[in-house]
Structures are given as C-alpha cells and as structure tokens.
C-alpha atoms as a PDB file:
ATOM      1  CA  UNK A   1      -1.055  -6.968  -9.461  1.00  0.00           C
ATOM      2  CA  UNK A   2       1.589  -3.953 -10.031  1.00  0.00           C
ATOM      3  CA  UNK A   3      -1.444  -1.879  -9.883  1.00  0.00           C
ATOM      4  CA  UNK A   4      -2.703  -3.106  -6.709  1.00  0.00           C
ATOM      5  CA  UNK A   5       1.174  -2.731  -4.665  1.00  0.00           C
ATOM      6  CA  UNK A   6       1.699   0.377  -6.210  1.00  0.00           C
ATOM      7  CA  UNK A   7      -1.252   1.642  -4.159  1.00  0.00           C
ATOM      8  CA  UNK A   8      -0.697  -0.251  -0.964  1.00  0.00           C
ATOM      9  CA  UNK A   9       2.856   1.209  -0.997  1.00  0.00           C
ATOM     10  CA  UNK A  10       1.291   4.266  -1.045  1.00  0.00           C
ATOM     11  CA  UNK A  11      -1.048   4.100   1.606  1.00  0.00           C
ATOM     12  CA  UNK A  12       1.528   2.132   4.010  1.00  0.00           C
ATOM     13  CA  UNK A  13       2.735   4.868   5.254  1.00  0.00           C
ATOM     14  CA  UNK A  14       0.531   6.298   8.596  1.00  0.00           C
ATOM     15  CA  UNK A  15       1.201   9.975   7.467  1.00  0.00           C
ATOM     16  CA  UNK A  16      -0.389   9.293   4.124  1.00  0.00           C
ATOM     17  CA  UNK A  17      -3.115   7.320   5.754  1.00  0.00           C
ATOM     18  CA  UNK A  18      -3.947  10.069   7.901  1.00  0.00           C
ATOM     19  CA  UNK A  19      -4.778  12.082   5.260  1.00  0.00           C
ATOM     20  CA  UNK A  20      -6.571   9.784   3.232  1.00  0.00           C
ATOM     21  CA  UNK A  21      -9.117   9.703   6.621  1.00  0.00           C
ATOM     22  CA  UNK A  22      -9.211  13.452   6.939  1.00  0.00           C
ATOM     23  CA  UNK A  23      -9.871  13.993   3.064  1.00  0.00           C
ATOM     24  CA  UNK A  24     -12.563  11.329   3.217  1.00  0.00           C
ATOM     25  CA  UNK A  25     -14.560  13.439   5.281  1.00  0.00           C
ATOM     26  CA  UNK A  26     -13.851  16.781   3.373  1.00  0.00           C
ATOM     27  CA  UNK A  27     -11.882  19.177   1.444  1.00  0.00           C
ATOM     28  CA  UNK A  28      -8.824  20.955   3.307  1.00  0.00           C
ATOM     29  CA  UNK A  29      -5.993  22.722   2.605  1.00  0.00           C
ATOM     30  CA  UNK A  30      -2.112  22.414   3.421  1.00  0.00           C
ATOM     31  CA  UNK A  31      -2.541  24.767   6.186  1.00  0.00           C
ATOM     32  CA  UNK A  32      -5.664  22.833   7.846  1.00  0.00           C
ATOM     33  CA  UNK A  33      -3.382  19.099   7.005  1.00  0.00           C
ATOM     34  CA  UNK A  34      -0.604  20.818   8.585  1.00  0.00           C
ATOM     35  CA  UNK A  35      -2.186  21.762  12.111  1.00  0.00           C
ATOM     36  CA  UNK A  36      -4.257  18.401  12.124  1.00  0.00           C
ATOM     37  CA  UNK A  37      -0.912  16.682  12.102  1.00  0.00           C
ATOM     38  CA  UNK A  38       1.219  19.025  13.338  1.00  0.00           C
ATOM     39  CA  UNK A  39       3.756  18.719  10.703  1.00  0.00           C
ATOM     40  CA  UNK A  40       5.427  21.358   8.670  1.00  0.00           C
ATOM     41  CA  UNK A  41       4.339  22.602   5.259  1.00  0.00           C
ATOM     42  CA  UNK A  42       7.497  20.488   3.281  1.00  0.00           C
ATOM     43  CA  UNK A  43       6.310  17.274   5.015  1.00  0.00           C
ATOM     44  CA  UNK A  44       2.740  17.554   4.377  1.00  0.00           C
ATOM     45  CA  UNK A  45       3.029  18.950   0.890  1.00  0.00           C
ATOM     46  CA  UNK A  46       5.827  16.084   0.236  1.00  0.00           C
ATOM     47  CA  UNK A  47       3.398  13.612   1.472  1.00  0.00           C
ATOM     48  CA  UNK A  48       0.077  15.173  -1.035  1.00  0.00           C
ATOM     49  CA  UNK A  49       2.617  15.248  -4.009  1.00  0.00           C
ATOM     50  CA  UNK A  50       3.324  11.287  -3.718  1.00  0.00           C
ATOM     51  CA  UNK A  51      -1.171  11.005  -3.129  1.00  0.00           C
ATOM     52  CA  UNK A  52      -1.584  13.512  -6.275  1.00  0.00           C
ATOM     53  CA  UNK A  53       1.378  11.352  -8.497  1.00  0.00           C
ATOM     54  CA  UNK A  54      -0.955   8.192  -7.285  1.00  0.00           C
ATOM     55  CA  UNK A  55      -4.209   9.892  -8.649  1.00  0.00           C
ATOM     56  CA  UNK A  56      -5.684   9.291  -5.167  1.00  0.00           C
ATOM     57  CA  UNK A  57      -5.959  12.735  -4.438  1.00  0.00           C
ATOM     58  CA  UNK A  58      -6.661  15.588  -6.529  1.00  0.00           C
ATOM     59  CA  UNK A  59      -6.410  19.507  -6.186  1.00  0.00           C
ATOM     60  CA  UNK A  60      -8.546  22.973  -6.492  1.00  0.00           C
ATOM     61  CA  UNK A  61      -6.917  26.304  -6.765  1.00  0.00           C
ATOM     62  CA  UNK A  62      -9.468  28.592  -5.046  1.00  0.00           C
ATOM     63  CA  UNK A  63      -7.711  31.513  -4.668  1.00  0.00           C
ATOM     64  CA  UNK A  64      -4.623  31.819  -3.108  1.00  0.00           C
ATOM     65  CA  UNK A  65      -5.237  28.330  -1.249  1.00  0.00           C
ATOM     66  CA  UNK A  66      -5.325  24.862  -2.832  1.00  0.00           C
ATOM     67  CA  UNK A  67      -7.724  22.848  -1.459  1.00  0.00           C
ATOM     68  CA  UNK A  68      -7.108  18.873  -1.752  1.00  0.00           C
ATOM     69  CA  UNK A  69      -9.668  16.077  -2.000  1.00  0.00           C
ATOM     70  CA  UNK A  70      -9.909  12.214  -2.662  1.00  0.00           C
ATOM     71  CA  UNK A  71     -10.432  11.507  -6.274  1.00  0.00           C
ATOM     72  CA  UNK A  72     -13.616   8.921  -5.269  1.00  0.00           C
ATOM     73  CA  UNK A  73     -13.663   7.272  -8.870  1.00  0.00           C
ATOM     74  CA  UNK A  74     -10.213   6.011  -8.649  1.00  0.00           C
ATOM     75  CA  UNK A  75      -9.939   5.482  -4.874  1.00  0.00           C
ATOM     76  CA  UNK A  76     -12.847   3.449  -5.088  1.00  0.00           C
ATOM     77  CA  UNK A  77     -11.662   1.339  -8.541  1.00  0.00           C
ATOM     78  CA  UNK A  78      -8.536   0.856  -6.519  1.00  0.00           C
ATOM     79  CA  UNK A  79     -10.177  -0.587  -3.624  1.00  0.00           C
ATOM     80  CA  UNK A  80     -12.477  -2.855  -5.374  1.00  0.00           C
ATOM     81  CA  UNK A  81      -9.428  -4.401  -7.583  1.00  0.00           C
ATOM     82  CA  UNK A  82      -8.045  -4.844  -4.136  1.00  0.00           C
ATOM     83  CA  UNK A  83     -10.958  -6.489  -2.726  1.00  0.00           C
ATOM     84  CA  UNK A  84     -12.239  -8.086  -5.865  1.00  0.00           C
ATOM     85  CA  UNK A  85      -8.598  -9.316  -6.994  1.00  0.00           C
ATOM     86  CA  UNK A  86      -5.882  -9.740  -4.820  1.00  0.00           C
ATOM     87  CA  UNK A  87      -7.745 -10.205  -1.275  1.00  0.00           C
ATOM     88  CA  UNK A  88     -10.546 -12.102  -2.752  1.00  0.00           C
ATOM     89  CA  UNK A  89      -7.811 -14.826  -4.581  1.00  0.00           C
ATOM     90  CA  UNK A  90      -6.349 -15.175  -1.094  1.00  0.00           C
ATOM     91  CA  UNK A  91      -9.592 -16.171   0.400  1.00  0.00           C
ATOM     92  CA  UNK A  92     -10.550 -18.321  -2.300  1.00  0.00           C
ATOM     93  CA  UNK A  93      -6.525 -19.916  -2.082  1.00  0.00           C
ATOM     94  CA  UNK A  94      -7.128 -20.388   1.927  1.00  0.00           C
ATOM     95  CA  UNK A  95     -10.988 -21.856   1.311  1.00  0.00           C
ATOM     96  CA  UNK A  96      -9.657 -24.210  -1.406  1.00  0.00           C
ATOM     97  CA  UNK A  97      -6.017 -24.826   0.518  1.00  0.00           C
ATOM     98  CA  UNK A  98      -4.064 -27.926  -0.142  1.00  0.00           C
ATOM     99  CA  UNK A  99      -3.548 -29.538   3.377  1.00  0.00           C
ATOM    100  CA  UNK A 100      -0.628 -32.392   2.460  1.00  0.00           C
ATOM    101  CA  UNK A 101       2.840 -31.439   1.979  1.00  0.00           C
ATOM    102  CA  UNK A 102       5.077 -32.001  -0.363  1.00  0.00           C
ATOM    103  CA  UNK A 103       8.361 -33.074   0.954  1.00  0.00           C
ATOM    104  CA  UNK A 104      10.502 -33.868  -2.500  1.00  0.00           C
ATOM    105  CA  UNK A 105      11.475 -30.421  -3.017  1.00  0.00           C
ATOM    106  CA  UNK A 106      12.885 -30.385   0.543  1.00  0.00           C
ATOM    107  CA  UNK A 107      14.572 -34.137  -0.086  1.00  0.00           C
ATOM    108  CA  UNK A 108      16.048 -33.258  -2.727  1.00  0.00           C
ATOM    109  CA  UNK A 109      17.867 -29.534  -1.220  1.00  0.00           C
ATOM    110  CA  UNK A 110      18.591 -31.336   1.561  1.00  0.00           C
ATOM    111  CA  UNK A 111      20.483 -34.116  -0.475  1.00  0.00           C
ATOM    112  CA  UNK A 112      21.958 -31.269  -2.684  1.00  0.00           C
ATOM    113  CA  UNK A 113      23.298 -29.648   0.406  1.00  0.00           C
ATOM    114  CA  UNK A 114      24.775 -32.555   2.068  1.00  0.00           C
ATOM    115  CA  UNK A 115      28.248 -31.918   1.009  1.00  0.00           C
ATOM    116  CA  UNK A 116      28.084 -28.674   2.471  1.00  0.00           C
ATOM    117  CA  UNK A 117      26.959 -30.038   5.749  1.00  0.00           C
ATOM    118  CA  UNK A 118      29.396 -32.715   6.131  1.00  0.00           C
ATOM    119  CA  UNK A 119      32.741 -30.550   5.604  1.00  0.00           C
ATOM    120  CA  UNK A 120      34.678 -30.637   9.052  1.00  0.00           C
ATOM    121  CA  UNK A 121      35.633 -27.516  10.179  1.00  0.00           C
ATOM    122  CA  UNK A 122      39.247 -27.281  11.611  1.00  0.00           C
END
C-alpha cells in the first residue's frame, strides 16, 4: 500500500503530471520541458529530480544535454499494482458492500459523551 501512495503523491502534482504526458510520447530535455511549460530551469529540474528519486523517470547524458524518459518497466508495474491492488479492492469492497448500519458504535460515543453535552454553560 506504501508503495502504491508513494507514487500517487508523486504524480498529484499537475506539474509532474505534465511531464509524465510529454515523456510518454518521447524523449526531451530540460530545455524542451522548460518551454513546453514555460517554467524556469530550477522548477523543472526540481520537479525531474523528485520523478528520477521515484524511478519513474530515468536519464541519458548525450552530450552536453540530458535527455529524460519514462522508465516503462516500473511505470507500468506501478500502474498495474494500482489497478490490480488498491483500485481493484475498492471495486470489489463497493460490489460486495454491506448495506445495514451499525449503530452501537455511535450509541455507545454518544452515551460516552453525554456528560459533555449536558454541562450548562454560564
């Protein structure tokens, strides 16, 4: 499960997001990420740092440029625990859902609390 929130944290944020989409469809570098988003070269590189730490994105010194792309084989692991674990015990929870409620838990906070409720206030 730690696995799983660890990478939706990281791609929660839109910046991140962004470049997840623009990697998907090829290899760029800072300078192409930067005028796609028109952000500076801190921000962007801040924001590949946090994808690179994550594994999600890997990169390729050609040259004087470093050119960044999705690591597929643990994107794609990532997504399928998602979709396979974690989304797919949520459907199975709401197929199988209890539909009665349980009201002793409630009775009995409410009759904890009643002390509390009761004081007059001067």
């Amino acid at each position: 499960m730690k696995d799983a929130l660890d990478f939706l944290k990281v791609l929660a944020d839109e910046t991140r997001l962004k470049i997840i989409m623009m990697l998907s469809k090829q290899d760029m570098c800072v300078c192409e990420i930067m005028e796609e988003l028109a952000m500076s070269q801190p921000a962007v590189s801040h924001h590949l740092r946090v994808l690179k730490k994550s594994k999600i994105v890997l990169d390729d010194k050609d040259g004087r440029w470093v050119f960044y792309s999705i690591n597929k084989k643990i994107f794609t692991k990532q997504l399928a625990a998602i979709n396979n674990g974690l989304f797919q015990q949520i459907a199975n929870n709401l197929e199988n859902r209890k539909m009665e409620r349980n009201y002793g838990v409630c009775l009995r906070i409410e009759n904890e609390m009643e002390p509390f409720n009761n004081k007059k206030v001067n």
